[in-house]
C-alpha atoms as a PDB file:
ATOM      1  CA  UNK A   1      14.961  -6.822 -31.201  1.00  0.00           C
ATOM      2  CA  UNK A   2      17.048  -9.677 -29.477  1.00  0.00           C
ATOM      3  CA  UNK A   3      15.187 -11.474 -26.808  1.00  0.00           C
ATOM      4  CA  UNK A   4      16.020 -10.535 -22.943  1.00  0.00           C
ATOM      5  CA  UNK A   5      18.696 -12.770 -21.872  1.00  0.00           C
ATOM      6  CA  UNK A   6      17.519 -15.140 -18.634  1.00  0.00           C
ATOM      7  CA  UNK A   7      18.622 -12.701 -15.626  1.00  0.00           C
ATOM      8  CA  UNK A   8      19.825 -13.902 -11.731  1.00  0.00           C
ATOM      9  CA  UNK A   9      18.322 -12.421  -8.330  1.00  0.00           C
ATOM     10  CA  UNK A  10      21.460  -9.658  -8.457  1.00  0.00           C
ATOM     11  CA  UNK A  11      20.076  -8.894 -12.459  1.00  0.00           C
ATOM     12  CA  UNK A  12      16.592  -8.169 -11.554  1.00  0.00           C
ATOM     13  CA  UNK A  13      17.535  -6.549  -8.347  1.00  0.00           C
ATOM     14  CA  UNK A  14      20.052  -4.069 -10.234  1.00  0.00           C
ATOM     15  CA  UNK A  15      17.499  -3.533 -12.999  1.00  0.00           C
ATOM     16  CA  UNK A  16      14.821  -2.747 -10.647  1.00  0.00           C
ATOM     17  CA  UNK A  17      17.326  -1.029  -8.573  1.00  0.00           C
ATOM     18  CA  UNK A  18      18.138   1.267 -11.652  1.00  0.00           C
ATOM     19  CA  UNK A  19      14.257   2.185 -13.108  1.00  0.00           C
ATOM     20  CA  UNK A  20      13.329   3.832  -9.576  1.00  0.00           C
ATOM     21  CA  UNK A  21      16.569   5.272  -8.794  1.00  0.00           C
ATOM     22  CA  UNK A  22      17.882   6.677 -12.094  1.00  0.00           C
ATOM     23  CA  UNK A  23      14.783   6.665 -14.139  1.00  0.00           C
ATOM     24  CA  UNK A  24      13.013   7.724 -11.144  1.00  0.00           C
ATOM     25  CA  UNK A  25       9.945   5.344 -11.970  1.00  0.00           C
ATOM     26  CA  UNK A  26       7.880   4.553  -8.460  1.00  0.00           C
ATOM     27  CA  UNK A  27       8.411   1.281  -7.367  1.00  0.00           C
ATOM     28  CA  UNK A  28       4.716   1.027  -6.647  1.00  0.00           C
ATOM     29  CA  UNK A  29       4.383   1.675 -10.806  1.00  0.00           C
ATOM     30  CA  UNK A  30       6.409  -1.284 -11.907  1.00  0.00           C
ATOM     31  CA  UNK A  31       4.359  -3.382  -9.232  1.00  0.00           C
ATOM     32  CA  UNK A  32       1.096  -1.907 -10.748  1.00  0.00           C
ATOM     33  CA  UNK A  33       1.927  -2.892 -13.964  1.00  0.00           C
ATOM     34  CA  UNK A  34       3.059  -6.270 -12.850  1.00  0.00           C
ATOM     35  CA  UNK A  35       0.198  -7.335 -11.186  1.00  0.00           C
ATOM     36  CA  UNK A  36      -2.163  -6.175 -13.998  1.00  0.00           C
ATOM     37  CA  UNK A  37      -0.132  -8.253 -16.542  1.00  0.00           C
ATOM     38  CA  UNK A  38      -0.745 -11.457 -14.332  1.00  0.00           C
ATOM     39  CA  UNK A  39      -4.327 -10.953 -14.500  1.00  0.00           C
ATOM     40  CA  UNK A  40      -4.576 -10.493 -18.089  1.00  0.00           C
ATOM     41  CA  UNK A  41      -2.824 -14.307 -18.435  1.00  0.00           C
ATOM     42  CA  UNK A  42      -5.041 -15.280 -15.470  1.00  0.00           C
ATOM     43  CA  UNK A  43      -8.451 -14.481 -17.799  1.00  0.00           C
ATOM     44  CA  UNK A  44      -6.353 -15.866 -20.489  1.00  0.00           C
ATOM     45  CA  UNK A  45      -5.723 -19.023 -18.677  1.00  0.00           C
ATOM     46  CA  UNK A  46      -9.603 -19.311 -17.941  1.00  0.00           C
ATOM     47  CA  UNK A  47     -10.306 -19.061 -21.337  1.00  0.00           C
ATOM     48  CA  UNK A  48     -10.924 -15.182 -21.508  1.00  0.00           C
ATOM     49  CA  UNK A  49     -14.286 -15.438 -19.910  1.00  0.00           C
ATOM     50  CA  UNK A  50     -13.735 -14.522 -15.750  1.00  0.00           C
ATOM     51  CA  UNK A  51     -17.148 -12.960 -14.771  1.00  0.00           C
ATOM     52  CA  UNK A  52     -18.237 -15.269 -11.270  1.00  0.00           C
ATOM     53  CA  UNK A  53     -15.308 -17.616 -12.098  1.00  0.00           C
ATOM     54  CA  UNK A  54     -13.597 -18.403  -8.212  1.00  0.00           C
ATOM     55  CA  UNK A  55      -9.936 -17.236  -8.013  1.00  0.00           C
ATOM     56  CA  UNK A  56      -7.952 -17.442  -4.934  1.00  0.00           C
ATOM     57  CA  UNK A  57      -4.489 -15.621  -4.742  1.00  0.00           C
ATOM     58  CA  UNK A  58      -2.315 -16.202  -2.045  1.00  0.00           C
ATOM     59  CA  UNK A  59      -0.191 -13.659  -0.555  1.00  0.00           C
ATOM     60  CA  UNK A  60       3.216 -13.248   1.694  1.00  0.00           C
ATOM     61  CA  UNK A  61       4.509 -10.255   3.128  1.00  0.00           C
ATOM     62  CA  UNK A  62       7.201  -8.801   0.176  1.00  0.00           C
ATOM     63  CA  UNK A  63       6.863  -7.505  -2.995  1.00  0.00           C
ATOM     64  CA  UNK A  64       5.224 -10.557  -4.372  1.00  0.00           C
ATOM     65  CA  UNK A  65       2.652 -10.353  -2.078  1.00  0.00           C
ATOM     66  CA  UNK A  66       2.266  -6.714  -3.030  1.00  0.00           C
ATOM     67  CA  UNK A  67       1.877  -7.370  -6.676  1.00  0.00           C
ATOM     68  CA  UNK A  68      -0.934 -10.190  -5.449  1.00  0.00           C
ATOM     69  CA  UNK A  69      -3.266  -7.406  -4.329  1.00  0.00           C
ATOM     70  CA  UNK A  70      -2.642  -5.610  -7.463  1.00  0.00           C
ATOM     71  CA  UNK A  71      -3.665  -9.432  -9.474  1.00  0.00           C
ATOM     72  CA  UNK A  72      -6.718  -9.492  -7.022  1.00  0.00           C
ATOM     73  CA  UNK A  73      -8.019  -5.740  -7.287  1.00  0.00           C
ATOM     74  CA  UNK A  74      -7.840  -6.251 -11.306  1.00  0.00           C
ATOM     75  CA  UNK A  75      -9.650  -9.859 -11.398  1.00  0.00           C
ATOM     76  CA  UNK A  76     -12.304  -8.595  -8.972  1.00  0.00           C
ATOM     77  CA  UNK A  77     -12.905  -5.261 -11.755  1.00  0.00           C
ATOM     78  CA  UNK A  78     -13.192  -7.614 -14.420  1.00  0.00           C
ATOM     79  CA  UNK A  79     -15.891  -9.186 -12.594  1.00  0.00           C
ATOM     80  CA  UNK A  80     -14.157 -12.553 -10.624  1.00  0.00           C
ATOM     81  CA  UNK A  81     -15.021 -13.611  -7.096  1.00  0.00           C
ATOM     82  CA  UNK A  82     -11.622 -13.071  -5.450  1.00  0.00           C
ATOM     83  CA  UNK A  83     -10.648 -14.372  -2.442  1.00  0.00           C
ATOM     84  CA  UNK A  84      -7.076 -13.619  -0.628  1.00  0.00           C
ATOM     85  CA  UNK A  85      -5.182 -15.538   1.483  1.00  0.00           C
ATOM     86  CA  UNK A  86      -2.853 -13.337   3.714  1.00  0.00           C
ATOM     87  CA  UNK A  87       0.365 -15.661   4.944  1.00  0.00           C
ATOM     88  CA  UNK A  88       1.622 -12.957   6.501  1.00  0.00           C
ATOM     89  CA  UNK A  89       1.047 -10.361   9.731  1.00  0.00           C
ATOM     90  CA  UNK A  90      -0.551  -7.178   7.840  1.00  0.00           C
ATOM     91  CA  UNK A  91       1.374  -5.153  10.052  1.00  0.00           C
ATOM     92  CA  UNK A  92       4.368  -6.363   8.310  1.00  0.00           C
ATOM     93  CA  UNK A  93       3.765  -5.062   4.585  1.00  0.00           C
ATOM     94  CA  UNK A  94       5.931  -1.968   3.981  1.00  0.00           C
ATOM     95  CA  UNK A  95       6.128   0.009   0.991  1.00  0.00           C
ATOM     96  CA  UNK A  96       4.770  -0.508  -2.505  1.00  0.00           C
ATOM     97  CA  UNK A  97       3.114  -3.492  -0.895  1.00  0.00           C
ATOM     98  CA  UNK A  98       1.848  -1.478   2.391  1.00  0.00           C
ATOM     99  CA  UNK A  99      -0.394   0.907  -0.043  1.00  0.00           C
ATOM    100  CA  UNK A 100      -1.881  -1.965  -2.294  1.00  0.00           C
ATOM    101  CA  UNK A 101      -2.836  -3.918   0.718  1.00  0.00           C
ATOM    102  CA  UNK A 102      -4.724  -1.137   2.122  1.00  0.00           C
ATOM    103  CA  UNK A 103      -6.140  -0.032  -1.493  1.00  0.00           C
ATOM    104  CA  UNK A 104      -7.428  -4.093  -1.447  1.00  0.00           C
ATOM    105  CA  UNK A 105      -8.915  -3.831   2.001  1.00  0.00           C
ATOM    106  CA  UNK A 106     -10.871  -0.563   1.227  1.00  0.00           C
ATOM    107  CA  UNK A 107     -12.100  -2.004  -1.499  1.00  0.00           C
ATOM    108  CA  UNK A 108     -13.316  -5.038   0.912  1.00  0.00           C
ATOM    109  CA  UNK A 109     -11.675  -7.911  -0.778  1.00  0.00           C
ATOM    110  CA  UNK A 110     -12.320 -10.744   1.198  1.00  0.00           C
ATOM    111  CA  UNK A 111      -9.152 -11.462   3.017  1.00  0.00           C
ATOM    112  CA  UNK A 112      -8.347 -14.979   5.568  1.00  0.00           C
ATOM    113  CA  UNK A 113      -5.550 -14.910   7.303  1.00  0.00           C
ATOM    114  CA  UNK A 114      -3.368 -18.027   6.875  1.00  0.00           C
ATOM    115  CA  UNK A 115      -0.531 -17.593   9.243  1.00  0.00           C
ATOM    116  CA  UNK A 116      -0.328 -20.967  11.147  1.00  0.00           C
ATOM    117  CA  UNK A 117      -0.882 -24.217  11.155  1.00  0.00           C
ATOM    118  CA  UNK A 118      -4.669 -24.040  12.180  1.00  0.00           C
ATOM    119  CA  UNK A 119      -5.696 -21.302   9.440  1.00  0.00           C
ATOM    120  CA  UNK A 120      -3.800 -23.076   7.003  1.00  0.00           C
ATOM    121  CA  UNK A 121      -5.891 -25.915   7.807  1.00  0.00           C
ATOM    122  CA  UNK A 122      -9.112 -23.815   7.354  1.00  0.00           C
ATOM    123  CA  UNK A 123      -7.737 -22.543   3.787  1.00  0.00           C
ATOM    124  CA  UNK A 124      -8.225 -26.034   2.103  1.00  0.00           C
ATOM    125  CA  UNK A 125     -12.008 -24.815   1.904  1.00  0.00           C
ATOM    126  CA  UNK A 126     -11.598 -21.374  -0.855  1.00  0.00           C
ATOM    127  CA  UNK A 127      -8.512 -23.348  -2.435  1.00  0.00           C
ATOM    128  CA  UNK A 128     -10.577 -26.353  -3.174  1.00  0.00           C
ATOM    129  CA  UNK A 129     -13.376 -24.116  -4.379  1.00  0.00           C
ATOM    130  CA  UNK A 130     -11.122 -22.646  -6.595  1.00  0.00           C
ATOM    131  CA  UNK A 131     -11.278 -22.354 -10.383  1.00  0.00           C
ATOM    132  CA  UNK A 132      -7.720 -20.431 -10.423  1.00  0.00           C
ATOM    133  CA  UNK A 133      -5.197 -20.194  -7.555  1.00  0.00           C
ATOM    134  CA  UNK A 134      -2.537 -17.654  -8.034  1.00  0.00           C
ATOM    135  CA  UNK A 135       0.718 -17.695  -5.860  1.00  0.00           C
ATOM    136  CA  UNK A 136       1.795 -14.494  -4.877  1.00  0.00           C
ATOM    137  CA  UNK A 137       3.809 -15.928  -1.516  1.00  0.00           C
ATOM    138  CA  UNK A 138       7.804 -15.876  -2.314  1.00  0.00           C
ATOM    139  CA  UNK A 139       9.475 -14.041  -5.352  1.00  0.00           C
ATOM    140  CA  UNK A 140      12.669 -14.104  -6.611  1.00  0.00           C
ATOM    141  CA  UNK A 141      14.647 -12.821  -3.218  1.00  0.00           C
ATOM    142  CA  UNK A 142      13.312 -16.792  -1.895  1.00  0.00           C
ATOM    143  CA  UNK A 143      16.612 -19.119  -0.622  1.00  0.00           C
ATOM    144  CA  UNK A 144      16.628 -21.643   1.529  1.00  0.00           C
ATOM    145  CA  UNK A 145      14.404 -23.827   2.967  1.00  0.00           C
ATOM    146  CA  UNK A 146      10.793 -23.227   3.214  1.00  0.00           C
ATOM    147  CA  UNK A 147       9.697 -23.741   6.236  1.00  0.00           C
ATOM    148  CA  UNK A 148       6.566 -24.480   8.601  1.00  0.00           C
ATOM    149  CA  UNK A 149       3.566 -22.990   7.904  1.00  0.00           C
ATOM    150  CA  UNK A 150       4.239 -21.730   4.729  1.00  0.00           C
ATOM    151  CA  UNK A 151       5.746 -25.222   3.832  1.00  0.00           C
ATOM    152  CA  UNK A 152       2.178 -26.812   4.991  1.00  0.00           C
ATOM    153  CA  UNK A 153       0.552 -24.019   2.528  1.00  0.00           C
ATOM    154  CA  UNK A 154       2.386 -24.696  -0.655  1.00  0.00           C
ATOM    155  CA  UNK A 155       1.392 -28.479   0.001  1.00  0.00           C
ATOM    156  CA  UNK A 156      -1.823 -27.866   0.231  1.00  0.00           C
ATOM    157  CA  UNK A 157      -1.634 -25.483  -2.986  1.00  0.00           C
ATOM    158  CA  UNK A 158      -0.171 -28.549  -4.450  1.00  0.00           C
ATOM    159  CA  UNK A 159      -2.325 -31.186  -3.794  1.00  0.00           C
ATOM    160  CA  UNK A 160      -5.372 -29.046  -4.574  1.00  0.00           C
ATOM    161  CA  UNK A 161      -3.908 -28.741  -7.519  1.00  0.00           C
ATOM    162  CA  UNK A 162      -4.378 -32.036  -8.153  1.00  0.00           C
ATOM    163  CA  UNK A 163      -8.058 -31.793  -8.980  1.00  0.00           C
ATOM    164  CA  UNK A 164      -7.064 -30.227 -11.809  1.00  0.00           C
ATOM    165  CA  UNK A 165      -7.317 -26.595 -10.631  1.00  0.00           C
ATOM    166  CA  UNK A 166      -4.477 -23.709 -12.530  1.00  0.00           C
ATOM    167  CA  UNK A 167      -1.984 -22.538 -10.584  1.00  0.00           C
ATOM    168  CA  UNK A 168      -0.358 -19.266 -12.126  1.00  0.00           C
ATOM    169  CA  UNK A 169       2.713 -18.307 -10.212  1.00  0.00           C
ATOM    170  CA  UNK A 170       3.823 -14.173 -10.037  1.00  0.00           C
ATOM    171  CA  UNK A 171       7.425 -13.980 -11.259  1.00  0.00           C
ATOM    172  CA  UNK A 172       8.614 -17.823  -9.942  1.00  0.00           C
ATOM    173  CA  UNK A 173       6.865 -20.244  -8.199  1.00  0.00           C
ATOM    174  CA  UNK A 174       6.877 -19.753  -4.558  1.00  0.00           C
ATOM    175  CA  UNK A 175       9.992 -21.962  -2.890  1.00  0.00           C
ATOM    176  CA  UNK A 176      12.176 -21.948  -6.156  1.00  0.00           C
ATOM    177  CA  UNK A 177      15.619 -20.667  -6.058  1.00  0.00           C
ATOM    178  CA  UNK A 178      15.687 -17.339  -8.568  1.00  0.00           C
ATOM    179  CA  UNK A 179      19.515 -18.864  -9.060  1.00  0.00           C
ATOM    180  CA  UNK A 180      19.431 -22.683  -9.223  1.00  0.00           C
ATOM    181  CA  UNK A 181      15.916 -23.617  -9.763  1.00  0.00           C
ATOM    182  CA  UNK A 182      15.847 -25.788  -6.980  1.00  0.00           C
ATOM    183  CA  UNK A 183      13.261 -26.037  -4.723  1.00  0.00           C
ATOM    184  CA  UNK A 184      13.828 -25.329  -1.481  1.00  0.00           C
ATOM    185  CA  UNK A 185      12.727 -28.808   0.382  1.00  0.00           C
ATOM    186  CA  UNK A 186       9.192 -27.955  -1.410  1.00  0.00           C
ATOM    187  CA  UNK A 187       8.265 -25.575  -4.475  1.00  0.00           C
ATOM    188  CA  UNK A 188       4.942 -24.301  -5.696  1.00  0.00           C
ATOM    189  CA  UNK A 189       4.022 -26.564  -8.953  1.00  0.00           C
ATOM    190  CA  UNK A 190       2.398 -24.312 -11.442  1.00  0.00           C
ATOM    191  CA  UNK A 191       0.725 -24.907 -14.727  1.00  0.00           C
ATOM    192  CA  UNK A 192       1.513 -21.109 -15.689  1.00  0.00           C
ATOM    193  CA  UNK A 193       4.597 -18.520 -14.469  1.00  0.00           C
ATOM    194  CA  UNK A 194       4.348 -15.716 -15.291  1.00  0.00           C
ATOM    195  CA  UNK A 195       7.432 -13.886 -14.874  1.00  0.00           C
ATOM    196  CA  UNK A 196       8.502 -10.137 -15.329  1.00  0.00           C
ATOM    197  CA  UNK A 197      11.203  -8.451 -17.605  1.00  0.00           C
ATOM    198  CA  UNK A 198      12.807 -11.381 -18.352  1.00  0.00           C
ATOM    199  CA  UNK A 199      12.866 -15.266 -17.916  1.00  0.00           C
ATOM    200  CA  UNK A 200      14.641 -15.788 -14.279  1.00  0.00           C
ATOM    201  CA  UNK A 201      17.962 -18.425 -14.795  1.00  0.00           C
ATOM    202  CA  UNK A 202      16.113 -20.814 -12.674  1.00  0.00           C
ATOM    203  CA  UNK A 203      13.113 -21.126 -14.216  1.00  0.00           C
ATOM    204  CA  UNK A 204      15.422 -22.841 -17.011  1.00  0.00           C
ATOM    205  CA  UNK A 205      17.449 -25.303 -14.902  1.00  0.00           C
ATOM    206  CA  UNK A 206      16.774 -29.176 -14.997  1.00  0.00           C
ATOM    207  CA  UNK A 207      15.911 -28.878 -11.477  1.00  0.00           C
ATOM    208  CA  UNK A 208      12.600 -26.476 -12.213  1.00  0.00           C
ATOM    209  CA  UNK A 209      11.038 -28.728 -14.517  1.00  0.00           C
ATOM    210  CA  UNK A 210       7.766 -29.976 -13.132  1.00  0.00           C
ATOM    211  CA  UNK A 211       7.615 -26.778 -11.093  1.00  0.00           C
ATOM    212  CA  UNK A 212       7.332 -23.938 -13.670  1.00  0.00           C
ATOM    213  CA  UNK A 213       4.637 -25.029 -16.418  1.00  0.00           C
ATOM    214  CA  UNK A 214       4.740 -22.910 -19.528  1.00  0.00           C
ATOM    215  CA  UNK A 215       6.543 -19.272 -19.351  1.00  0.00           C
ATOM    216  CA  UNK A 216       5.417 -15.790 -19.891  1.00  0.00           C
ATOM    217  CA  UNK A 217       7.119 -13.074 -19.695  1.00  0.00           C
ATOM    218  CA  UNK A 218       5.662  -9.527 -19.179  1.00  0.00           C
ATOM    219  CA  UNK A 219       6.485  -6.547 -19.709  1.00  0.00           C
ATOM    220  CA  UNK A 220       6.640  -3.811 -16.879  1.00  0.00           C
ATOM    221  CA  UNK A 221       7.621  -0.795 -18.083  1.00  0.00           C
ATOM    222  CA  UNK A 222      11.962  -0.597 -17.413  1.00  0.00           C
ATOM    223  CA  UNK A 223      13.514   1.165 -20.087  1.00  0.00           C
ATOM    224  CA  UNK A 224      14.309  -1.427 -23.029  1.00  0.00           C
ATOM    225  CA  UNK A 225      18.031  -0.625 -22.176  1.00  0.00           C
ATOM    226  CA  UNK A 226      17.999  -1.705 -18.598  1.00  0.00           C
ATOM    227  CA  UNK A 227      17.185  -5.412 -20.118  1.00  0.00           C
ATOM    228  CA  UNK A 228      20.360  -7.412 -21.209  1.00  0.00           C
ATOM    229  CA  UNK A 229      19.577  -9.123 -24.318  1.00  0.00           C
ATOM    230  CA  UNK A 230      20.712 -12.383 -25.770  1.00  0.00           C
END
């Protein structure tokens, strides 16, 4: 079988748009599956062996935040110390990402909020501490500018990083246009994306490089046929 074919923000929307209308497959299915394929490549990326290893995922209010508390549920299971960091109101989160927020705070997950410019300040602490960080903040629906304090976050994610720390991003790293590939003032620089269905166009472009890391692509579930193919 051909490889999937690199897909825009109006691709992925219409194939996810198409498995839960047509196919009638629950939106909060796909996201389960997502999630649970970025932890598998998060114990890959710590060398298959996660028990007490320190993970911090970072979440925002949309479905990438959503399939964050999937990632953490599954890491904590396999034995990790999780920690989240919530950049968004939890009053906000709708949906598919409504019911795996509340499934991740009845299972206690520890949970900091990281909303402004103070808590942000207070987050340096877990990411530091960090043997993994995992950004679950902005997905592929991301363009424009990112702004204040979510701008202040990614920088810290980034310099953090700089210890030598992983970074996996969840479908494209938080602040990259889905479209272009450019960052939007300031991008997320991961060592791993992991992406879903299909590579995203962006992730491809000139203007990604140094943002992305290496690619992988999982598989959620769509029907084969939904996925254009090279």
């Amino acid at each position: 079988m051909k490889p999937p074919k690199p897909l825009t923000r109006q691709e992925v929307r219409e194939v996810d748009r198409v498995a839960i209308e047509q196919y009638d497959m629950p939106g909060v299915v796909l996201m389960e599956n997502a999630g649970r394929g970025v932890a598998q490549h998060v114990i890959e990326a710590l060398g298959g062996h996660i028990e007490g290893r320190r993970v911090t995922i970072v979440c925002g209010g949309g479905n990438n935040g959503g399939d964050g508390f999937v990632i953490a549920r599954h890491l904590y299971n396999a034995g990790a110390e999780v920690a989240i960091l919530l950049a968004t109101d939890a009053k906000q989160l709708k949906g598919d990402a409504g019911i795996n927020y509340r499934i991740a705070r009845a299972m206690n997950l520890p949970m900091m909020p990281c909303q402004t410019e103070e808590q942000v300040q207070h987050a340096v602490t877990p990411l530091m501490r960090s043997d993994c960080i995992v950004d679950a903040l902005l997905g592929t629906g991301f363009a424009g500018q990112v702004r204040p304090p979510l701008r202040d976050l990614i920088e810290g994610i980034n310099t953090v990083a700089l210890h030598g720390i992983k970074v996996v991003a969840v479908d494209i790293p938080s602040g990259l246009d889905c479209d272009t590939g450019q960052p939007g003032g300031i991008a997320i620089r991961a060592s791993l994306t992991v992406t879903f269905v299909a590579p995203k166009v962006g992730l491809l472009a000139d203007a990604a490089t140094g943002y992305v890391g290496h690619i992988a692509v999982v598989d959620i579930g769509v029907p084969r046929e939904l996925v254009p193919r090279e």
